[in-house]
Protein backbone atom coordinates (compact mmCIF):
# COMPACT_ATOMS: atom_id res chain seq x y z
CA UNK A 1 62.86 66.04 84.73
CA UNK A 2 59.91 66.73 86.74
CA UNK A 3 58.90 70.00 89.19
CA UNK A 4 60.53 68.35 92.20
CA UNK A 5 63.83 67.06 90.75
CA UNK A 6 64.05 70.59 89.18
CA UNK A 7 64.28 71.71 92.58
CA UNK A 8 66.17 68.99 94.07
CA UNK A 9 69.40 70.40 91.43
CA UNK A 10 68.18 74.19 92.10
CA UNK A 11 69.05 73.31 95.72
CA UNK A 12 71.80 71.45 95.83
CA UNK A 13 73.30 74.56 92.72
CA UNK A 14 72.48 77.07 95.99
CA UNK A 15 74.80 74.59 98.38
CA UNK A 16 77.53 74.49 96.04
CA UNK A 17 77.88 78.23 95.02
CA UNK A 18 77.26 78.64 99.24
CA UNK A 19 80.64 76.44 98.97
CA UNK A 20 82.37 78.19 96.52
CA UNK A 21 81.60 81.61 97.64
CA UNK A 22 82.98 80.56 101.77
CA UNK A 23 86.65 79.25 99.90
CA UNK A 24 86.74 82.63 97.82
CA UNK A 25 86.25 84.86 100.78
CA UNK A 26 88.63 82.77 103.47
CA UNK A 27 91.40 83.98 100.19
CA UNK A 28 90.00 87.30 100.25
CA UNK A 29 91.09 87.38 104.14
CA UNK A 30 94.48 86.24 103.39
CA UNK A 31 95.78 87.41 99.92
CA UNK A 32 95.90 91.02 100.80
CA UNK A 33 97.85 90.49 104.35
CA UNK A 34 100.32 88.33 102.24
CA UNK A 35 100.59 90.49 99.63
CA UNK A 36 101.49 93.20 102.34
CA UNK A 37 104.18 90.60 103.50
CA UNK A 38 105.52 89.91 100.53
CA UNK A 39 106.42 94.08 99.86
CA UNK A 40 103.46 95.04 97.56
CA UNK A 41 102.46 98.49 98.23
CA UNK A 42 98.70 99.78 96.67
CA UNK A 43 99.80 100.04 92.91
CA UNK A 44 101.20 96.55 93.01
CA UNK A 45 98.56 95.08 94.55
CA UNK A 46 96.33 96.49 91.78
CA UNK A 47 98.85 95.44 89.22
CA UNK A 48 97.80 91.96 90.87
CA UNK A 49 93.78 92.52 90.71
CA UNK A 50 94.27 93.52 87.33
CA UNK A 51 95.74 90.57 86.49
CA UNK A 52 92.81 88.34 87.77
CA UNK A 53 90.68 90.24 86.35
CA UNK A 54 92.20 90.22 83.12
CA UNK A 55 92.19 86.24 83.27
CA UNK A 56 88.46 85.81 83.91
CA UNK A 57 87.61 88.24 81.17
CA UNK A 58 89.06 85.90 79.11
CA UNK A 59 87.62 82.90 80.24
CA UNK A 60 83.89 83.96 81.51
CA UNK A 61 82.40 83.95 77.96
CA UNK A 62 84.24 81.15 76.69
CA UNK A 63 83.29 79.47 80.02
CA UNK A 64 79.52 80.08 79.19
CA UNK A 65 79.75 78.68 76.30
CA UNK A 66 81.65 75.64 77.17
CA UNK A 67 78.87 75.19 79.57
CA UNK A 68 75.95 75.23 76.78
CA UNK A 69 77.89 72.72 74.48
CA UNK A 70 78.75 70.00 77.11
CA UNK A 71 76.40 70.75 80.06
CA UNK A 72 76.28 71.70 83.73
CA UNK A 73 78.13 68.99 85.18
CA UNK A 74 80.87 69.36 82.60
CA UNK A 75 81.51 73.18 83.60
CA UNK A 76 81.09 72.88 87.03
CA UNK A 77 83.59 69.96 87.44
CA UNK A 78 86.34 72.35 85.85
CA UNK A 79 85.43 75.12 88.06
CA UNK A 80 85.51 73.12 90.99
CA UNK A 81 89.27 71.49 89.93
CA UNK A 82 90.35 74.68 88.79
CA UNK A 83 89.65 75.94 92.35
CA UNK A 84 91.49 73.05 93.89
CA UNK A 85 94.53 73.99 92.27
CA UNK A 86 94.10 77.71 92.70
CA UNK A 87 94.32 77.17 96.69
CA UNK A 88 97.34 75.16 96.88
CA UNK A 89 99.05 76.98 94.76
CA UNK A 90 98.20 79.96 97.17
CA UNK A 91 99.31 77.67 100.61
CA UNK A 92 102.73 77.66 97.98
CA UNK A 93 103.20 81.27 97.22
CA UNK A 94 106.01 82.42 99.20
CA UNK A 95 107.39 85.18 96.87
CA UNK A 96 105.79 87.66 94.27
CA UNK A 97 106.18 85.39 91.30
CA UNK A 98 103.82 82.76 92.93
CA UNK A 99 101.61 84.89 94.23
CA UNK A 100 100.79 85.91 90.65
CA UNK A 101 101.64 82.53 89.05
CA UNK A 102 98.74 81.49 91.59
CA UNK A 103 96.23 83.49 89.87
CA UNK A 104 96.18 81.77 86.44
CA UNK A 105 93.43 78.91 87.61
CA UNK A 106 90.94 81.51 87.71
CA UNK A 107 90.16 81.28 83.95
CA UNK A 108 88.36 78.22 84.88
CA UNK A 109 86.73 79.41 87.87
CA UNK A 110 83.49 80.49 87.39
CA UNK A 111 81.12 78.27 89.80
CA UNK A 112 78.48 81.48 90.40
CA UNK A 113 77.95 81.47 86.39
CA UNK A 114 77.41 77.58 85.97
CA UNK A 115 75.32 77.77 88.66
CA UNK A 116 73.04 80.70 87.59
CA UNK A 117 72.73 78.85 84.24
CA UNK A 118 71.19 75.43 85.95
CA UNK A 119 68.89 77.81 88.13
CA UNK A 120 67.97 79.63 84.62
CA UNK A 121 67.82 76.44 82.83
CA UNK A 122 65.38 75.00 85.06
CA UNK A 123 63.21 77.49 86.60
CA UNK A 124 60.07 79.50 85.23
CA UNK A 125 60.60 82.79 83.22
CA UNK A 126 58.23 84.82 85.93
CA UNK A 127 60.12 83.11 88.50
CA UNK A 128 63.75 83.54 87.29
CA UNK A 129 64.57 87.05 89.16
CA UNK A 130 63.78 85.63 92.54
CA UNK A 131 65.46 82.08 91.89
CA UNK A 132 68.24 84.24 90.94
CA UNK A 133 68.66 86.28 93.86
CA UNK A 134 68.40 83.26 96.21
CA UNK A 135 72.12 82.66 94.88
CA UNK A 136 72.66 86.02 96.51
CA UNK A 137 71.60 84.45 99.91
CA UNK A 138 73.82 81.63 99.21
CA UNK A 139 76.36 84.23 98.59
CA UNK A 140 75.89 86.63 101.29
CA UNK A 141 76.06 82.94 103.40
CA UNK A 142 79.78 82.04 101.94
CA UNK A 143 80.51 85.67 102.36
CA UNK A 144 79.66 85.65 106.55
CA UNK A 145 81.08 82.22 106.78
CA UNK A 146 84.47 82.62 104.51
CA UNK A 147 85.16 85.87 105.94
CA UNK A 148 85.15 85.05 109.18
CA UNK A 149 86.73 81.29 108.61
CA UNK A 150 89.52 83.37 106.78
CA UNK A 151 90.50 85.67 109.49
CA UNK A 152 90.55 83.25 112.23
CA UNK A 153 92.47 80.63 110.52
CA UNK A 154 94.51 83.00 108.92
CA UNK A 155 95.07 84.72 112.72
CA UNK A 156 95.54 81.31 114.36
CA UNK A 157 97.16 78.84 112.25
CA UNK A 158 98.87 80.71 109.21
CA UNK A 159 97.87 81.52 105.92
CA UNK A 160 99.27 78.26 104.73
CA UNK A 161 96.54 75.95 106.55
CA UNK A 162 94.02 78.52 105.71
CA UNK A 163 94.87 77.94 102.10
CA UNK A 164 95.09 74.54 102.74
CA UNK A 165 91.69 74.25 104.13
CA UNK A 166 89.94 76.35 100.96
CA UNK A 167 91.55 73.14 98.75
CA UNK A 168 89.91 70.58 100.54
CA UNK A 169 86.51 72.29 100.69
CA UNK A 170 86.65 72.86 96.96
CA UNK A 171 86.88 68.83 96.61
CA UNK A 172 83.89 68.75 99.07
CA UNK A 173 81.80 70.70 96.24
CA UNK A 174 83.66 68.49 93.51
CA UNK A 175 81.89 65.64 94.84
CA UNK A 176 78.68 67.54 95.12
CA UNK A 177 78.89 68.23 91.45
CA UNK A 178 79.80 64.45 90.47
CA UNK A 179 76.86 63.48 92.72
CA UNK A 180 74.16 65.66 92.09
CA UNK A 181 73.72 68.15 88.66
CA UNK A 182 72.81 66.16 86.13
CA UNK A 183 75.25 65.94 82.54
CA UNK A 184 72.76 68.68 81.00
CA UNK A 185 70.00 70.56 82.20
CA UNK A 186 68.73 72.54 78.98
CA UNK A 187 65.62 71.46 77.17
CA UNK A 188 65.86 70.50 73.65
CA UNK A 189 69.10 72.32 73.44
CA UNK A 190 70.03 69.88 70.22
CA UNK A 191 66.88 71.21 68.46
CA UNK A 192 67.28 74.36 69.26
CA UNK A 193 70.57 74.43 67.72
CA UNK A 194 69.90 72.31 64.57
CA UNK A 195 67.38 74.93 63.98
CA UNK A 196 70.04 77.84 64.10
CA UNK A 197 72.74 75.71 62.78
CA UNK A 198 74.89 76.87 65.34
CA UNK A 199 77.93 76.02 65.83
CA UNK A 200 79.54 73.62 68.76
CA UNK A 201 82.88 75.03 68.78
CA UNK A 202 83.65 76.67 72.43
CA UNK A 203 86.11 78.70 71.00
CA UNK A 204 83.62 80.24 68.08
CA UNK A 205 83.73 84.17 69.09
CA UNK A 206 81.07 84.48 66.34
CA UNK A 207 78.46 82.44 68.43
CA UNK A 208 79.47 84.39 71.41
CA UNK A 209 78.96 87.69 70.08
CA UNK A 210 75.78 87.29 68.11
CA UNK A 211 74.14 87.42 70.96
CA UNK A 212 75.00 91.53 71.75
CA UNK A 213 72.57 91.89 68.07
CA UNK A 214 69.44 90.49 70.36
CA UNK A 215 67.27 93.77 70.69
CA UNK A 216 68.16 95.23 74.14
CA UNK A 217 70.69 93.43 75.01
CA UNK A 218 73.49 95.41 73.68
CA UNK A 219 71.80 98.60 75.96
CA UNK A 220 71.68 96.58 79.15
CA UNK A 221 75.05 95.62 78.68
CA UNK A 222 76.45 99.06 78.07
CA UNK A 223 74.13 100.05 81.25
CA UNK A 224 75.94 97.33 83.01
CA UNK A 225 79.28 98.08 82.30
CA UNK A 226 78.72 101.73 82.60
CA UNK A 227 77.23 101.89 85.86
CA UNK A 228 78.72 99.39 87.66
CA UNK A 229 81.63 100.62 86.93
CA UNK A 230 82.44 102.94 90.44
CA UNK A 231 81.09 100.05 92.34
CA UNK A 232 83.86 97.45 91.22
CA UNK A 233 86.61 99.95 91.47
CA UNK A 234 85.43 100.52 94.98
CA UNK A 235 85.17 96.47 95.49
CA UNK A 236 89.25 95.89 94.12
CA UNK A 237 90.40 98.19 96.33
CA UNK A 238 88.38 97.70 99.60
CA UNK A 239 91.15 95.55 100.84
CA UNK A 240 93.26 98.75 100.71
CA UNK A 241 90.55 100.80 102.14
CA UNK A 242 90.05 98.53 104.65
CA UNK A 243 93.77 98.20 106.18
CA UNK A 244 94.62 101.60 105.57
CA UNK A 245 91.96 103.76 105.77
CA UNK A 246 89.72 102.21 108.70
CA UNK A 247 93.04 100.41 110.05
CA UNK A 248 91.70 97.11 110.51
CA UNK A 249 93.14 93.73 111.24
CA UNK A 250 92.60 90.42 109.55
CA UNK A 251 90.10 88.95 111.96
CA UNK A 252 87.78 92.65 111.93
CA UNK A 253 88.12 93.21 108.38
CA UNK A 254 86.22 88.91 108.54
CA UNK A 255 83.67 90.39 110.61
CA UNK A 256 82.90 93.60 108.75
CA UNK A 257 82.66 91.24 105.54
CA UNK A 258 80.59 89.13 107.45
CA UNK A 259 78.18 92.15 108.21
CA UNK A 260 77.91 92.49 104.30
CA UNK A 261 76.96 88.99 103.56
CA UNK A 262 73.74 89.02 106.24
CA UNK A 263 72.81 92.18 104.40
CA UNK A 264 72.87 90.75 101.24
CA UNK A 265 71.21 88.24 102.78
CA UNK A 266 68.55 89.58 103.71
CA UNK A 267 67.99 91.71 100.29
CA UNK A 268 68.66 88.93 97.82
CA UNK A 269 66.83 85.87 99.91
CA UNK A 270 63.73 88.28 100.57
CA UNK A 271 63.70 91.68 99.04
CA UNK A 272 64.55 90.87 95.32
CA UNK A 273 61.37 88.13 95.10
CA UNK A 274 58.87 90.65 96.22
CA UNK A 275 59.64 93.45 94.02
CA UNK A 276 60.15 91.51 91.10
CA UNK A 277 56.30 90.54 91.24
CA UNK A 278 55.55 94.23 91.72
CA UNK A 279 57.51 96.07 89.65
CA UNK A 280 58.98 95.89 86.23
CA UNK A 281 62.44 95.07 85.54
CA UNK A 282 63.42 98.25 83.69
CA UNK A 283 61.98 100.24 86.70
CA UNK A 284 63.43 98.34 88.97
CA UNK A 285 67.04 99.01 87.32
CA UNK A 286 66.12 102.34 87.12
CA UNK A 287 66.01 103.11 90.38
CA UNK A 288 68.90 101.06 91.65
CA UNK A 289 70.66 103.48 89.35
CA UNK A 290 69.39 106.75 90.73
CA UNK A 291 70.04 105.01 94.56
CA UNK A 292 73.81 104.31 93.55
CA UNK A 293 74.06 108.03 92.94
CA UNK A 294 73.33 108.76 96.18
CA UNK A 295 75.59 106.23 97.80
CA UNK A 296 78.19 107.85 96.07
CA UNK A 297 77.71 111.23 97.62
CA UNK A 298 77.58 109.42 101.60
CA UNK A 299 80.64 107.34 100.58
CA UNK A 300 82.54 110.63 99.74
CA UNK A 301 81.54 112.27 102.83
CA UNK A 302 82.36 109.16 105.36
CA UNK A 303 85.01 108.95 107.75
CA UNK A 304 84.70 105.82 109.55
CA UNK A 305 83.78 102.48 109.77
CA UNK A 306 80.66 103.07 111.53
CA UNK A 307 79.49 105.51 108.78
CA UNK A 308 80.28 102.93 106.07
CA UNK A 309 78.41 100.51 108.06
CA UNK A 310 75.17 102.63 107.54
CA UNK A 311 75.90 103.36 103.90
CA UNK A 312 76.31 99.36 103.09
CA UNK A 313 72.57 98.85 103.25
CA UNK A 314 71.85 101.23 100.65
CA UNK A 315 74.69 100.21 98.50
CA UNK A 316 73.82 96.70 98.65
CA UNK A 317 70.46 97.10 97.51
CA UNK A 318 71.39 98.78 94.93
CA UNK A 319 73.88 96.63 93.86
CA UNK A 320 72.42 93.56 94.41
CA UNK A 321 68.81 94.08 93.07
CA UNK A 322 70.84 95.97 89.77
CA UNK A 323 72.78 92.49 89.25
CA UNK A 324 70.27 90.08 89.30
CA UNK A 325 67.71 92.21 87.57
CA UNK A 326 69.97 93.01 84.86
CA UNK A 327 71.40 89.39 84.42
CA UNK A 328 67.56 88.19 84.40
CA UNK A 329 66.63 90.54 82.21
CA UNK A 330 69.58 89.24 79.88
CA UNK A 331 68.75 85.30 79.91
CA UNK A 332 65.29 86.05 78.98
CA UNK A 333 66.32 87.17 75.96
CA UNK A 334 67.81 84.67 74.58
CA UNK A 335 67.06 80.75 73.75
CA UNK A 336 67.84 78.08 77.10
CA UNK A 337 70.42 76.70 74.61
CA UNK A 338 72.56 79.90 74.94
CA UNK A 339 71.47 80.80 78.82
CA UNK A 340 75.45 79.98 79.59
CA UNK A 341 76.41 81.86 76.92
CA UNK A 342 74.88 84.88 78.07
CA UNK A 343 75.72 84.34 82.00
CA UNK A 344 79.64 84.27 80.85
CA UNK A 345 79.12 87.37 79.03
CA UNK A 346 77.86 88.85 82.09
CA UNK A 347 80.28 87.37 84.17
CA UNK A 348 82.86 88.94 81.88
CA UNK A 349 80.86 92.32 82.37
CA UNK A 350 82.30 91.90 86.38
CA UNK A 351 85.97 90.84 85.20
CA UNK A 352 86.20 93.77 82.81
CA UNK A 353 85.64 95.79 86.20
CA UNK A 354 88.05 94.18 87.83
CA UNK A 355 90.64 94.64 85.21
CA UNK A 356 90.58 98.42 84.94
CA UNK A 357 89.35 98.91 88.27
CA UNK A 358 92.68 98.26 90.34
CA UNK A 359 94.90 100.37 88.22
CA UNK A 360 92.02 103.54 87.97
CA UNK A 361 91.54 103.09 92.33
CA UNK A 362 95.37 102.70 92.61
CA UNK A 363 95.56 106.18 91.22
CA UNK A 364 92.50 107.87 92.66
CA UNK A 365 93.57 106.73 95.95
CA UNK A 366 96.87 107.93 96.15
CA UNK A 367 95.68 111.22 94.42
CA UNK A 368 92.76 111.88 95.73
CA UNK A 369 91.79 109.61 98.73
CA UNK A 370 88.57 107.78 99.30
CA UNK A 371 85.82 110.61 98.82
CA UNK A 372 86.83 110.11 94.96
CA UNK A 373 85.28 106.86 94.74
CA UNK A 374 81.94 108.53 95.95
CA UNK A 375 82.14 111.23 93.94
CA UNK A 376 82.64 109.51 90.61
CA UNK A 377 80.25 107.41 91.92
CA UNK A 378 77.90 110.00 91.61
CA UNK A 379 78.65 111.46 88.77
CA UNK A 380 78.65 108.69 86.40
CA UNK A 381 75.10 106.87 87.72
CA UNK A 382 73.73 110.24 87.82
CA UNK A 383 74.47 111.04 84.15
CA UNK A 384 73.54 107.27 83.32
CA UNK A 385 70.03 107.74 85.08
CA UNK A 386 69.13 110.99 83.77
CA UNK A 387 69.92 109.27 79.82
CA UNK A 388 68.03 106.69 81.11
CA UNK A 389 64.79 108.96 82.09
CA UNK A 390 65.07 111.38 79.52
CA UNK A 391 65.76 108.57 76.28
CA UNK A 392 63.04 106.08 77.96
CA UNK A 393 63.29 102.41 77.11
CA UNK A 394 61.40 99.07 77.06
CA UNK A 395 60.36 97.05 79.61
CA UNK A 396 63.25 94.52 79.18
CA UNK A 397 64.97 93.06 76.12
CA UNK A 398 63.50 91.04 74.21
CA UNK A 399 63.61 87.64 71.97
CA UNK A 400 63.00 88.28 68.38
């Protein structure tokens, strides 16, 4: 494949995930209003996070490397179906056993990490941070445009035909797949694993977990789990936050998502290029670290929305240059034939998150309120950047 057909997939891997990421927030605007009609209070709607959560840890790293064995197109076809059937079974959940019934599809869906392995398959090692946060912009875009999709169908039409809407626009990026990523997009991937006599069994956990006994990578991932940690309990429980604590509807909880995605945006499409070429990638995580600290102490001190507003830019930069820096710094240590591999494992990194995060935000919000998410904010990133400054480190993991 040549420079400009490398591109031409790049692209139209940036369209889909644009795609996937607009259907997953129009849910985001309707699951938690259903949920509250339905009779779930804050600990069973956590009970429900969890369980998503729970399901895509299971499936991200298996998911990765279902993606190395039989390809882009392959994995991306199953994500896409999966997320077909996800939506209607959400236009069908009229009670609390299909709302959680409708949940179980997400072991498949994992468009964002089959996409980030074509863009890491087929762009330049200097290059990869940067082509990696462009599928931020895409993101922040599906974020604006799903968000506020979401509340106004949800607002005008029902839930149903906003659910029903999401299904059809996940066949829309079915057919993109089918159309446009080629079968496989690794180079000499058969070699490769001749070489290592590795296995192609999707289900072999030992092929999944050699990769943690790369040097490096088994730090960055316990950086990554560690510190991100705050952030995703924040995330499963912003729904909760948002309804109860800034008392918003539907359509203004859309719009204040909306205000996220242009400031991802704007930090993934321009910022994340510019210091990658500047600065190294440990440094770079380094200070996103030490910056998360401090967003902890302004979240525990806000009181509305318009505060928050202010604090997002900060906590999306930090956020957003720590996850793409992080997984770059990841795929570069391994071989392309394992780049999927190693994108599931850090998708599972987010899942884990999301499975202990709504039952520990359940119980610091109804115990403590919302300055406890700052504050342990705070204290963990603190405590993870001084170890960080004090123990040093190398540049970035890696390939032995």
């Amino acid at each position: 494949m040549d420079t400009a057909k490398k591109q031409k997939v790049i692209y139209i891997a940036y369209l889909i995930v644009a795609l996937d990421i607009t259907w997953l927030f129009l849910q985001f605007s309707i699951t938690p209003y259903l949920a509250r009609r339905l009779g779930f209070d804050t600990i069973w709607f956590g009970y429900l996070q969890t369980t998503v959560g729970l399901i895509q840890l299971m499936g991200g790293p298996i998911y990765g490397r279902f993606a190395d064995v039989f390809g882009a197109r392959a994995a991306l076809s199953v994500s896409c179906l999966a997320s077909v059937v996800y939506f209607l079974l959400l236009a069908a959940a009229d009670s609390t056993f299909m709302l959680f019934m409708h949940k179980l599809p997400v072991v498949f869906m994992h468009v964002l990490p089959g996409a980030q392995m074509v863009v890491a398959d087929l762009s330049e090692k200097e290059k990869r941070a940067d082509a990696l946060g462009k599928l931020g912009l895409c993101f922040g875009i599906g974020m604006i445009t799903g968000s506020s999709l979401g509340g106004t169908l949800s607002t005008r039409f029902g839930e149903k035909f906003a659910a029903y809407f999401a299904a059809v626009g996940s066949c829309v990026s079915l057919l993109l797949v089918w159309n446009f990523i080629p079968k496989q997009t690794k180079i000499n991937t058969a070699q490769e694993s001749d070489k290592k006599g590795s296995s192609k069994s999707v289900f072999n956990l030992g092929e999944i977990t050699r990769l943690m006994k790369y040097p490096g990578v088994a730090k960055t991932f316990t950086v990554k789990i560690i510190s991100g940690l705050p952030t995703g309990i924040f995330q499963v429980m912003f729904s909760i936050i948002s309804m109860n604590f800034f008392q918003l509807q539907a359509e203004q909880n859309g719009y204040l998502m909306a205000y996220f995605g242009i400031v991802q945006m704007v930090i993934q499409g321009v910022v994340i290029g510019r210091l990658s070429s500047r600065f190294s990638e440990y440094s770079l995580m380094l200070f996103c670290i030490g910056l998360s600290s401090l967003v902890g102490i302004a979240m525990a001190m806000m009181t509305t929305v318009l505060h928050f507003c202010l604090i997002v830019i900060p906590m999306m930069f930090s956020l957003s240059v720590f996850n793409v820096i992080t997984d770059s710094m990841l795929t570069k240590s391994v071989s392309p034939s394992d780049t999927g591999t190693m994108l599931g494992l850090c998708a599972s990194v987010q899942s884990l998150l999301r499975t202990v995060g709504p039952t520990i935000g359940g119980f610091l919000y109804e115990t403590y309120g919302v300055p406890s998410f700052g504050y342990i904010k705070f204290l963990i990133n603190a405590s993870v950047f001084t170890l960080l400054l004090f123990t040093g480190g190398r540049s970035q993991p890696q390939r032995p």
